[in-house]
Protein backbone atom coordinates (compact mmCIF):
# COMPACT_ATOMS: atom_id res chain seq x y z
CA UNK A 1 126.77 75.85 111.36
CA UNK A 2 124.90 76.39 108.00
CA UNK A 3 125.64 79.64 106.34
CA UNK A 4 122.88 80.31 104.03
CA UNK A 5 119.27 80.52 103.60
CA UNK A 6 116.92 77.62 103.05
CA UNK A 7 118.60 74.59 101.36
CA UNK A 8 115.61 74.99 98.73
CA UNK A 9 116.36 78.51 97.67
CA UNK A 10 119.16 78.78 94.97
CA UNK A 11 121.77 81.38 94.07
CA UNK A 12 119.09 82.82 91.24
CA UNK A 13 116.49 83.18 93.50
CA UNK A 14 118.41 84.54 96.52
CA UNK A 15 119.37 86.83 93.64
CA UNK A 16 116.24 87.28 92.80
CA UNK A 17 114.39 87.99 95.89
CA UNK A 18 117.28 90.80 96.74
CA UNK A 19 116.59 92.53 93.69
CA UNK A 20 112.47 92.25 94.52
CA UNK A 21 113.78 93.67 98.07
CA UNK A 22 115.71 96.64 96.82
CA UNK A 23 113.10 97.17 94.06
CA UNK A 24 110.03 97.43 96.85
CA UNK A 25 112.05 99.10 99.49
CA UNK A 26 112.42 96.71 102.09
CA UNK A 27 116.01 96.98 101.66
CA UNK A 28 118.16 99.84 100.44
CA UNK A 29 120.67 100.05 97.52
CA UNK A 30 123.48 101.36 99.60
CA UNK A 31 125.75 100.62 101.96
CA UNK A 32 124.46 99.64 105.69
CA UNK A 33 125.45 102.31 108.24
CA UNK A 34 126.49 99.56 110.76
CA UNK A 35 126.92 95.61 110.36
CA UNK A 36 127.23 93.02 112.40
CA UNK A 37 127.12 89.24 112.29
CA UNK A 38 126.85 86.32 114.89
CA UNK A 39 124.31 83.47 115.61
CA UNK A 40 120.67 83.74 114.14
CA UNK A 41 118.02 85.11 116.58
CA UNK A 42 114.75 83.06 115.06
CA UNK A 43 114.01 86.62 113.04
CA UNK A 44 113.07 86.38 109.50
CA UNK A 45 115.40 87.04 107.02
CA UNK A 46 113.98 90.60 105.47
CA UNK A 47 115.26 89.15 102.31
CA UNK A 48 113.94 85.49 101.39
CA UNK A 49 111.28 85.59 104.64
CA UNK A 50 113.09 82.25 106.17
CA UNK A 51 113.67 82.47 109.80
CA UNK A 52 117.60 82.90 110.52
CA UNK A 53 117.74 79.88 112.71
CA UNK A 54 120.15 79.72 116.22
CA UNK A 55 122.65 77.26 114.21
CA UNK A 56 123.28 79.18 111.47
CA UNK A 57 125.36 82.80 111.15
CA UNK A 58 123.07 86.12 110.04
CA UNK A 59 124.15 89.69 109.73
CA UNK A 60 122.18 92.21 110.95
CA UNK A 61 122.63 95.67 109.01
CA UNK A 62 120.87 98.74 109.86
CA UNK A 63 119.97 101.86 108.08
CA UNK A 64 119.97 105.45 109.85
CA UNK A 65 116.87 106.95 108.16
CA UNK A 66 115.69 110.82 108.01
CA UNK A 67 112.33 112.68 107.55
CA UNK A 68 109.23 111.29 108.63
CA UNK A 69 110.67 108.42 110.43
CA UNK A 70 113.89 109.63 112.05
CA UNK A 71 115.92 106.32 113.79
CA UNK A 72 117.29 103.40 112.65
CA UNK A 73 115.92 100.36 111.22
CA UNK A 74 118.14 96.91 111.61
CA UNK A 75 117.46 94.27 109.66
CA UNK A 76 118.20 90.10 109.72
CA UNK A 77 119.75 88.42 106.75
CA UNK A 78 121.38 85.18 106.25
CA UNK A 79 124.81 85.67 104.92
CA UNK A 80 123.52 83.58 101.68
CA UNK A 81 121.10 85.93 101.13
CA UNK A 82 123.23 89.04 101.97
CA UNK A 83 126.13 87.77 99.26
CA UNK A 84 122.91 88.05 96.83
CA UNK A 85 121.67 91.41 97.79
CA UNK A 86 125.74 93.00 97.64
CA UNK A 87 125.70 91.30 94.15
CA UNK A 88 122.33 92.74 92.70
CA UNK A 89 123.37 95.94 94.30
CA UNK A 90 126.86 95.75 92.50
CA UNK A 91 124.99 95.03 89.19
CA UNK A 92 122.28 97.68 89.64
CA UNK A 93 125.39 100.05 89.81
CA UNK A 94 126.87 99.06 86.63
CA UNK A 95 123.11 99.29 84.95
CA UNK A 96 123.02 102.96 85.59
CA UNK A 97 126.63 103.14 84.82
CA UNK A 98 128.19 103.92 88.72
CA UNK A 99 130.65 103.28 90.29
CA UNK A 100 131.05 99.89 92.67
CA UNK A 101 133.56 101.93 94.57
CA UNK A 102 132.79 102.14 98.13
């Protein structure tokens, strides 16, 4: 099984498209409030937009969320493109001088 996004999108721009993510709000800069992984379902990855196909291995993470909205929200993400989304998280930490701590 392949373990990443598409074969076209690189490290940088996995990297790149998380930070766009957490930056626009399609994906929060914290820790999930459950996680799971297994096969891909066909849903597109919330981070680089590429399907999550049946051969290849996804996480699904999901958010609890408050307010207007009250509920969870789960989202698909290969685990290339969840490596890159921890990582930009990690560094977005050390930018405002945090902790990576969990």
């Amino acid at each position: 099984m392949e373990s990443g996004a598409s074969p076209n999108i690189s490290e940088f721009s996995a990297r790149d498209m998380a930070r766009a993510a957490i930056h626009a709000g399609k994906l929060p800069n914290r820790n999930p409030d459950r996680m799971w992984g297994g096969r891909g379902e066909g849903a597109d990855c919330t981070i680089c937009t590429v399907p999550v196909k049946h051969d290849e291995m996804e996480f699904e993470i999901e958010f609890n969320q408050d307010g207007d909205t009250p509920g969870s929200v789960t989202h698909h993400i290969h685990v290339r493109c969840f490596a890159a989304w921890e990582f930009e998280r990690d560094h977005l930490d050390l930018v405002r001088g945090g902790s990576t701590a969990p």
